[in-house]
PDB file of N, CA and C in Angstrom:
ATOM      1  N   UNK A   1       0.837  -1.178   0.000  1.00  0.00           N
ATOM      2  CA  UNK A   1       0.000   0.000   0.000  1.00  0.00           C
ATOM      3  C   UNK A   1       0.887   1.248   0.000  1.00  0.00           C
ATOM      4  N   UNK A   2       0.850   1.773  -0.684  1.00  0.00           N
ATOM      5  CA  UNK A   2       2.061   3.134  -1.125  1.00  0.00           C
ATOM      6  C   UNK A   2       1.146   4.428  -0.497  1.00  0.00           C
ATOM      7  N   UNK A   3       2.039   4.717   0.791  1.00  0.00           N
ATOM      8  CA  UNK A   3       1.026   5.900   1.116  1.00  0.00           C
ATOM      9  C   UNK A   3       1.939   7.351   1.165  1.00  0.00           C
ATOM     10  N   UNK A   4       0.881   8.245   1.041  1.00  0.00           N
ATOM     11  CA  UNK A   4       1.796   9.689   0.644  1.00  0.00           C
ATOM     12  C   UNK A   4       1.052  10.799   1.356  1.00  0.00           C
ATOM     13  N   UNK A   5       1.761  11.266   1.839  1.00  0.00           N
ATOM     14  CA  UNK A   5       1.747  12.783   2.795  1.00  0.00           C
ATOM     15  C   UNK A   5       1.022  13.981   1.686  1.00  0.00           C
ATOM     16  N   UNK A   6      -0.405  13.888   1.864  1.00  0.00           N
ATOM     17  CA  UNK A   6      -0.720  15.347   0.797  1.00  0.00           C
ATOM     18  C   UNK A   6      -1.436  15.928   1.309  1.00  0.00           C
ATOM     19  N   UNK A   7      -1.759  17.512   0.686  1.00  0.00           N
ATOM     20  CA  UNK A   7      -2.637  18.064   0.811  1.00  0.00           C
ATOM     21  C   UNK A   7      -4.183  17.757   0.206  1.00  0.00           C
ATOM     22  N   UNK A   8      -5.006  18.060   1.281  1.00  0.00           N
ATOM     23  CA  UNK A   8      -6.212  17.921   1.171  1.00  0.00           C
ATOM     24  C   UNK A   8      -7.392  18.975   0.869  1.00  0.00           C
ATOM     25  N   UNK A   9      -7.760  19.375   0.042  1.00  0.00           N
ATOM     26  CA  UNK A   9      -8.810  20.694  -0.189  1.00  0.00           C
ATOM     27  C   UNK A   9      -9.782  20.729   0.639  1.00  0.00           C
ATOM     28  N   UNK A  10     -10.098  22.210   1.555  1.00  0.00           N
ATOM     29  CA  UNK A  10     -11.596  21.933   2.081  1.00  0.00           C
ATOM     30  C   UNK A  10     -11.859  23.406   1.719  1.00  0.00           C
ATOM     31  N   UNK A  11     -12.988  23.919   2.406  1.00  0.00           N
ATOM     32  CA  UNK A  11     -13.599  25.289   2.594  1.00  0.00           C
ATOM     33  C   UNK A  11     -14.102  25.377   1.235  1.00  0.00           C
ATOM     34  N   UNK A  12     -14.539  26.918   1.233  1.00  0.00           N
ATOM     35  CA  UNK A  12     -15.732  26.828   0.237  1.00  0.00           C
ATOM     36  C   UNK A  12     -15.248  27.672  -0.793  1.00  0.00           C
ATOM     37  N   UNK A  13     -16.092  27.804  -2.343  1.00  0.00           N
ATOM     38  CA  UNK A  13     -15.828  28.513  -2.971  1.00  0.00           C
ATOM     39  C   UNK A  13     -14.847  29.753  -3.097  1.00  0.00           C
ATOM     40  N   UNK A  14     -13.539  29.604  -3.408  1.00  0.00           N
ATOM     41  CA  UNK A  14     -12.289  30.859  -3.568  1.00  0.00           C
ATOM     42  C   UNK A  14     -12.120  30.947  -1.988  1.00  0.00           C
ATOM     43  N   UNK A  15     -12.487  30.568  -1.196  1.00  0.00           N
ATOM     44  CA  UNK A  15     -11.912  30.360   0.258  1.00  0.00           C
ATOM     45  C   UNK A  15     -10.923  29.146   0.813  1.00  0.00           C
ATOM     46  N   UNK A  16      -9.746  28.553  -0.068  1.00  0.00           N
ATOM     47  CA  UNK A  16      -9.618  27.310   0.171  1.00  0.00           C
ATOM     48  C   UNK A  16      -8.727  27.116   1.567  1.00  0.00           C
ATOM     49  N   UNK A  17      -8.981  26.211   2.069  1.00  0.00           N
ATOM     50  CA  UNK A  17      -8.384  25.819   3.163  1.00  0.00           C
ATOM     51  C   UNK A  17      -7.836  24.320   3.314  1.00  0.00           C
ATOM     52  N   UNK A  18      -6.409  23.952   3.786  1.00  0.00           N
ATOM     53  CA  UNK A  18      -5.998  22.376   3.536  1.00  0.00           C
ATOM     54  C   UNK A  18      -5.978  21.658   4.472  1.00  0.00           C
ATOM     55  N   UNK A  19      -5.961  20.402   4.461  1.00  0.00           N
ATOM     56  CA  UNK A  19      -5.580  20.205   5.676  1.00  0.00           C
ATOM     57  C   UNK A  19      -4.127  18.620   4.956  1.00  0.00           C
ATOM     58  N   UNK A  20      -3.341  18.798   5.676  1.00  0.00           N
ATOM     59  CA  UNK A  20      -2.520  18.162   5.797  1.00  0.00           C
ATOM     60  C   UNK A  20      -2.697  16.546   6.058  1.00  0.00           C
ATOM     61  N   UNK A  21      -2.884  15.609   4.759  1.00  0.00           N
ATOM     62  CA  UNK A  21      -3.429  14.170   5.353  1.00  0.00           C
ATOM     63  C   UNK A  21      -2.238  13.056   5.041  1.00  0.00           C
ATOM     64  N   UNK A  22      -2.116  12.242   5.157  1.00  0.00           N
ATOM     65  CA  UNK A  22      -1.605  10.748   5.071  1.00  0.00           C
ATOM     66  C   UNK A  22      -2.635  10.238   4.417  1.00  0.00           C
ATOM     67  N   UNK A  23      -2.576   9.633   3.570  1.00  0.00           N
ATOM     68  CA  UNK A  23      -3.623   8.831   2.799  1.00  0.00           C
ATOM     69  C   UNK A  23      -2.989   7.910   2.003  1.00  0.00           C
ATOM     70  N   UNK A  24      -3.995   7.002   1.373  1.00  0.00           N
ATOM     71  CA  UNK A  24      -3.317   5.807   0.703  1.00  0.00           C
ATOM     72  C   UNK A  24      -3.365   6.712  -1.054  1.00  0.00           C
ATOM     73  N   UNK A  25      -2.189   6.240  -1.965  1.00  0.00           N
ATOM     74  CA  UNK A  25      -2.000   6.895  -3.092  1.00  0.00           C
ATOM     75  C   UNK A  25      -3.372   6.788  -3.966  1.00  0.00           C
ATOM     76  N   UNK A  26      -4.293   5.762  -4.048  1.00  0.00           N
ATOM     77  CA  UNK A  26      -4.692   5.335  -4.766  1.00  0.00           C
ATOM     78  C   UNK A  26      -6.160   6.110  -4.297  1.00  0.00           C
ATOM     79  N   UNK A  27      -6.200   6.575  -3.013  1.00  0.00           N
ATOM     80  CA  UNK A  27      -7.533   7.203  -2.740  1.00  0.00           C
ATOM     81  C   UNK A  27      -7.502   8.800  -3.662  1.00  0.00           C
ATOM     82  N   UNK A  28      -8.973   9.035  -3.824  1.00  0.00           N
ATOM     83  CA  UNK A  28      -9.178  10.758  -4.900  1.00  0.00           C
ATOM     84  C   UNK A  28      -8.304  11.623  -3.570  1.00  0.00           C
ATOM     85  N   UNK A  29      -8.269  12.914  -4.099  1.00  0.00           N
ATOM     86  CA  UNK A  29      -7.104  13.690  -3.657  1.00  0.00           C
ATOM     87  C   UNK A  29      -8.483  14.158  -2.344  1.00  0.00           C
ATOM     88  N   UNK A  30      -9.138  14.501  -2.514  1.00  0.00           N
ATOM     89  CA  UNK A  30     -10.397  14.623  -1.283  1.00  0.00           C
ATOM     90  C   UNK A  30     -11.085  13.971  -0.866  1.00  0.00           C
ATOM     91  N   UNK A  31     -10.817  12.093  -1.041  1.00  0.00           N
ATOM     92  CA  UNK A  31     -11.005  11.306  -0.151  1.00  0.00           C
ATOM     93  C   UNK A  31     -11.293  10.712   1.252  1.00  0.00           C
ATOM     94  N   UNK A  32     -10.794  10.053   1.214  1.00  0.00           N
ATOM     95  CA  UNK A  32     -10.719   9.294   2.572  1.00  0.00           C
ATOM     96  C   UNK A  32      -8.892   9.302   2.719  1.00  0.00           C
ATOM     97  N   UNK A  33      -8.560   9.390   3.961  1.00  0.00           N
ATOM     98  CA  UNK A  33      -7.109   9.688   4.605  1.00  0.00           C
ATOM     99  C   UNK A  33      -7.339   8.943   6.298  1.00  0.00           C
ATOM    100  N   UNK A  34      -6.330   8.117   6.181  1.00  0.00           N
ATOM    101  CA  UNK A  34      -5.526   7.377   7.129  1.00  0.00           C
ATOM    102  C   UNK A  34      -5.597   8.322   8.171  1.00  0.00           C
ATOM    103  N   UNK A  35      -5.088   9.655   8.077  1.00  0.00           N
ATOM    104  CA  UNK A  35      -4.653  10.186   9.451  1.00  0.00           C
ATOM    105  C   UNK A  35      -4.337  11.815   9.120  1.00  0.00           C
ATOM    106  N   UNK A  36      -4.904  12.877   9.984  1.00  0.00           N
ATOM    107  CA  UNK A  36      -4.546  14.603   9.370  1.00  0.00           C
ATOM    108  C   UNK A  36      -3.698  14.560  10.379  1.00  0.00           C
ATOM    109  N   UNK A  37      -2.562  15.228   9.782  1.00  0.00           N
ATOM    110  CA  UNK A  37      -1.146  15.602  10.772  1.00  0.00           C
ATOM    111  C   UNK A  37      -1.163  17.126  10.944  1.00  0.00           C
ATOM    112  N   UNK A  38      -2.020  18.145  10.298  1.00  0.00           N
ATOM    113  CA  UNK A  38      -1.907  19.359  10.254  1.00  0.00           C
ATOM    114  C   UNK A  38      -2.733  20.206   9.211  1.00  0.00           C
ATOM    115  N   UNK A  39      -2.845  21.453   9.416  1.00  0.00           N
ATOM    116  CA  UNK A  39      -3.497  22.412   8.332  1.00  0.00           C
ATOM    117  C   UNK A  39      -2.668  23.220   7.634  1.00  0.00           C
ATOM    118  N   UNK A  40      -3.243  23.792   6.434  1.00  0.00           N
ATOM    119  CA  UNK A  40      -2.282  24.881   5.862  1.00  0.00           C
ATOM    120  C   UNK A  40      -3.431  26.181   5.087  1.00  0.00           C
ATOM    121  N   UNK A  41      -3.644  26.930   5.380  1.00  0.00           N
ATOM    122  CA  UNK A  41      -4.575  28.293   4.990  1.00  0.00           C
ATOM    123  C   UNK A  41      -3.943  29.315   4.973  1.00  0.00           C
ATOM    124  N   UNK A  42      -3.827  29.133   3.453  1.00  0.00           N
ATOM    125  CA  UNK A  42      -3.206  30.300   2.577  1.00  0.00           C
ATOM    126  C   UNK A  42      -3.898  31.851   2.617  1.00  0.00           C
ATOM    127  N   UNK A  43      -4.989  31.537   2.966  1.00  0.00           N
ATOM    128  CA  UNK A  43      -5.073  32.969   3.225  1.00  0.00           C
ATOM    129  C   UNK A  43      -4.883  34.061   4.785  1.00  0.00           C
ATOM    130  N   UNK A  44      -4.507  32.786   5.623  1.00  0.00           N
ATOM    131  CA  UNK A  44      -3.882  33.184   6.694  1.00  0.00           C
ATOM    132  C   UNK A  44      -2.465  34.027   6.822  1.00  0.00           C
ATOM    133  N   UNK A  45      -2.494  35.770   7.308  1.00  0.00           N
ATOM    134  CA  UNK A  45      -0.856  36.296   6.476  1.00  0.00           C
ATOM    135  C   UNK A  45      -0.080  35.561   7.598  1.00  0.00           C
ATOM    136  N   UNK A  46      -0.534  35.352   9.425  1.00  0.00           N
ATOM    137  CA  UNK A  46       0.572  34.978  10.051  1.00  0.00           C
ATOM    138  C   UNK A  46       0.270  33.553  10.424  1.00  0.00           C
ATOM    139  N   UNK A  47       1.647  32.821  10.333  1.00  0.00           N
ATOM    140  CA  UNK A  47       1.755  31.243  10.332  1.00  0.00           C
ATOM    141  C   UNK A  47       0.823  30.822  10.022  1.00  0.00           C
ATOM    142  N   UNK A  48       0.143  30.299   8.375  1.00  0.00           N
ATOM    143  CA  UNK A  48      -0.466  29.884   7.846  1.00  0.00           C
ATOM    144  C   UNK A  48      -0.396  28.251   7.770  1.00  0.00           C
ATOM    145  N   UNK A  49       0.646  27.601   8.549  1.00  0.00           N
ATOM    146  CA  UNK A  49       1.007  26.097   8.795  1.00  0.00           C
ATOM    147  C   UNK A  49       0.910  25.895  10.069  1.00  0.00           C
ATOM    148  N   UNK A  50       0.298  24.523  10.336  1.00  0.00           N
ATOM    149  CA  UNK A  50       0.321  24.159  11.623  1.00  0.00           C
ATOM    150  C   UNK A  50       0.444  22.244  11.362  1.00  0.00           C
ATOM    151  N   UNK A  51       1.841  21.950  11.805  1.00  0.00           N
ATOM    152  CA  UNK A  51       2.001  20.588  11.553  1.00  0.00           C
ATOM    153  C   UNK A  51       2.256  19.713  12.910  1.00  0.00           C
ATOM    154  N   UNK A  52       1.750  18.872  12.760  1.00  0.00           N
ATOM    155  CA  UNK A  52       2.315  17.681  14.001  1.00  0.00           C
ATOM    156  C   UNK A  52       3.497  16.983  13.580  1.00  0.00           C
ATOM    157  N   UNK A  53       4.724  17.699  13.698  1.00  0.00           N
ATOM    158  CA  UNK A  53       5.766  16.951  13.571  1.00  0.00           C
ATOM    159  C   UNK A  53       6.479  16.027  14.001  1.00  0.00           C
ATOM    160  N   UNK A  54       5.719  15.424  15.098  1.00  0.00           N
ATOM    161  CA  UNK A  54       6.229  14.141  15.432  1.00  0.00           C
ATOM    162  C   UNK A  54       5.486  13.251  14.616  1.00  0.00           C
ATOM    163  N   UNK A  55       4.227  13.457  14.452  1.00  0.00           N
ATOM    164  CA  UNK A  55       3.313  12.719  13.411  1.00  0.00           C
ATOM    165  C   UNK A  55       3.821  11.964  12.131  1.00  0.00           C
ATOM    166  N   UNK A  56       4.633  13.438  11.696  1.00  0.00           N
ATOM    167  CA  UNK A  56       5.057  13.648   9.841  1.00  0.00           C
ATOM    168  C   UNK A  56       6.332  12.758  10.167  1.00  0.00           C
ATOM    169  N   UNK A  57       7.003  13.076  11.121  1.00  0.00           N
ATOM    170  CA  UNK A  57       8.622  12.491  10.877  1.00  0.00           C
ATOM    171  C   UNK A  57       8.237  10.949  11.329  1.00  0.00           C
ATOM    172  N   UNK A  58       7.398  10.458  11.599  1.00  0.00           N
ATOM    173  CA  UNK A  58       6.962   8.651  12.189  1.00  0.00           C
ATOM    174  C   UNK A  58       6.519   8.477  10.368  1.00  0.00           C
ATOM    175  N   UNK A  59       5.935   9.260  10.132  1.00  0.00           N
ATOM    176  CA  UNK A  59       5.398   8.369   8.819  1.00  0.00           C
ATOM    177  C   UNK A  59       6.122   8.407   7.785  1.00  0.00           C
ATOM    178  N   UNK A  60       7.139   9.698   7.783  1.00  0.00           N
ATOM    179  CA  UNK A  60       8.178   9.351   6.880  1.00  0.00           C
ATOM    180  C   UNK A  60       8.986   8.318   7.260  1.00  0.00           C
ATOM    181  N   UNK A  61       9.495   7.661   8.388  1.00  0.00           N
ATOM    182  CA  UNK A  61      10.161   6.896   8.845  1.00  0.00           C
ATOM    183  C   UNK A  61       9.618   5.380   8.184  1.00  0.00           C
ATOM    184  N   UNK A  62       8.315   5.835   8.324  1.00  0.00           N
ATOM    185  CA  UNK A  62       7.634   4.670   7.730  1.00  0.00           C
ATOM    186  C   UNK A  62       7.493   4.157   6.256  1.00  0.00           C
ATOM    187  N   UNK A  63       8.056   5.082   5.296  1.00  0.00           N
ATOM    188  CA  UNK A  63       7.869   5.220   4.175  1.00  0.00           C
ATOM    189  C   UNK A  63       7.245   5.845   3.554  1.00  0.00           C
ATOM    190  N   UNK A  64       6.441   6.893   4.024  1.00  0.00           N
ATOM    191  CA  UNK A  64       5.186   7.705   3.384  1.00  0.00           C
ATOM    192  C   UNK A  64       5.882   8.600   2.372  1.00  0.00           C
ATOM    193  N   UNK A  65       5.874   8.684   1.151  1.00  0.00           N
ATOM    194  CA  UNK A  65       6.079   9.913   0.532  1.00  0.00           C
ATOM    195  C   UNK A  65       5.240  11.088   0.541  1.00  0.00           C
ATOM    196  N   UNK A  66       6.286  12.287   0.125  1.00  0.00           N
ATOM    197  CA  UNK A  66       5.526  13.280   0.266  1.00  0.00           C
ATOM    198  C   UNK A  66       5.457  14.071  -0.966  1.00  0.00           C
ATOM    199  N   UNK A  67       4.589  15.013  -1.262  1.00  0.00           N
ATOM    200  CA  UNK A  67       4.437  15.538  -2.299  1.00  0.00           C
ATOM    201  C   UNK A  67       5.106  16.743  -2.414  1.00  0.00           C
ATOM    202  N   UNK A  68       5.388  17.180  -3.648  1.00  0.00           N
ATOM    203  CA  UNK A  68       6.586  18.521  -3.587  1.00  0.00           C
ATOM    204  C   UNK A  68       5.598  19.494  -2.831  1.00  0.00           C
ATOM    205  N   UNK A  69       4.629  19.871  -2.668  1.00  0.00           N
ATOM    206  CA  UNK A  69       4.109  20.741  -2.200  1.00  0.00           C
ATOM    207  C   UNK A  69       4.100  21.115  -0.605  1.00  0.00           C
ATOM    208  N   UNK A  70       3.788  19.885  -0.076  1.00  0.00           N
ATOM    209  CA  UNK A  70       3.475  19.539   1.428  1.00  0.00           C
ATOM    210  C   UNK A  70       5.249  19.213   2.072  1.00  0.00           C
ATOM    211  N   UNK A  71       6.296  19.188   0.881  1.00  0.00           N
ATOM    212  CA  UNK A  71       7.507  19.202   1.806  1.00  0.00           C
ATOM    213  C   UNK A  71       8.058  20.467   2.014  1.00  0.00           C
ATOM    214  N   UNK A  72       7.558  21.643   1.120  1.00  0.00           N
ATOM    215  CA  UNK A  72       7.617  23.135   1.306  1.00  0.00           C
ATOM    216  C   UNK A  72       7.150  23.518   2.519  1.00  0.00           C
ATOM    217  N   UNK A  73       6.117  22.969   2.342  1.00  0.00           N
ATOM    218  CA  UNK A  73       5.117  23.618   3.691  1.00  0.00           C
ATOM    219  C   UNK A  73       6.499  22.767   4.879  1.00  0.00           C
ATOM    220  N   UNK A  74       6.601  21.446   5.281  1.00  0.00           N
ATOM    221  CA  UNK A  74       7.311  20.726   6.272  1.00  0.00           C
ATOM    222  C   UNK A  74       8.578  21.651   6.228  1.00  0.00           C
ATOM    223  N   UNK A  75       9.363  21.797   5.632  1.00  0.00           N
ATOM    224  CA  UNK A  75      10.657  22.699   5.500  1.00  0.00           C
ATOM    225  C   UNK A  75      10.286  24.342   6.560  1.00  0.00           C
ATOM    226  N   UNK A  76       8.926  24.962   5.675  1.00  0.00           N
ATOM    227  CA  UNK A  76       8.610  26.229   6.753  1.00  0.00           C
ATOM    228  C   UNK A  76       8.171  26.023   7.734  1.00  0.00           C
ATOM    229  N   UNK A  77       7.584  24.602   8.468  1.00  0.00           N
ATOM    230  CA  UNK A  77       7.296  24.102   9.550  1.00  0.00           C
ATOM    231  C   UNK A  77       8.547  23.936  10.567  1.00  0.00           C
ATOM    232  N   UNK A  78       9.398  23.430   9.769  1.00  0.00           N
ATOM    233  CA  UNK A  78      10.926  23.477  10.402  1.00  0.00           C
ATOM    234  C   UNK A  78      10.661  21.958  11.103  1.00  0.00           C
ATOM    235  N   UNK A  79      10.544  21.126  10.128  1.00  0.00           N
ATOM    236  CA  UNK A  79      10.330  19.793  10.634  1.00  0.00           C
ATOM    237  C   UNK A  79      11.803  19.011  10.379  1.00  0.00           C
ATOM    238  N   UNK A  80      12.268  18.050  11.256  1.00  0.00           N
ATOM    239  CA  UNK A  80      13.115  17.642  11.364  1.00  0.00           C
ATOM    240  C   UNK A  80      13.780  16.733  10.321  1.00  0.00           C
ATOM    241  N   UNK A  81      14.681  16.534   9.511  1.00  0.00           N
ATOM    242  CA  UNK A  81      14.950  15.278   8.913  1.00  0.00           C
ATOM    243  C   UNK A  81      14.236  15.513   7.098  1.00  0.00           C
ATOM    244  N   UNK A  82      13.705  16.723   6.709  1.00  0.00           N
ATOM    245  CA  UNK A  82      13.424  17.413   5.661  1.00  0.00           C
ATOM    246  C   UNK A  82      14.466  18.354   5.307  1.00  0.00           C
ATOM    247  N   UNK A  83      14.721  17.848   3.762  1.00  0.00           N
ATOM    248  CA  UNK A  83      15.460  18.536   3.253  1.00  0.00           C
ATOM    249  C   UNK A  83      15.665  18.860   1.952  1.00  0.00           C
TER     250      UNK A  83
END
């Protein structure tokens, strides 16, 4: 089961809001997800990320890939072991 660290779309019309999931690759991108490690709301100007980084660094440990997008966000999170 190949699972990957992505972002998830919510909120409404031109209001988008993410939330940070673990999910299996094969589920739709707004699916069903294993587990939310965090949010990301871009239209938030201060700290628009909020990650559980002990969460993220167990599931990378585990093999989870991540998507170029959501390792930007982990990098400005200042998560450990991202690089």
């Amino acid at each position: 089961m190949p699972v990957t660290i992505r972002l998830q779309r919510m909120g409404a019309n031109k209001k988008p809001y993410y939330r940070v999931v673990v999910a299996d690759s094969r589920f739709p991108r707004d699916g069903r997800s294993i587990e939310t490690i965090g949010t990301y709301d871009p239209k938030r100007a201060n700290n628009p990320v909020t990650i559980q980084t002990e969460r993220a660094v167990e599931w990378i440990r585990q093999g989870a890939q991540v998507t170029e997008t959501v390792r930007s966000l982990l990098k400005q999170a200042k998560v450990p072991g991202i690089s």
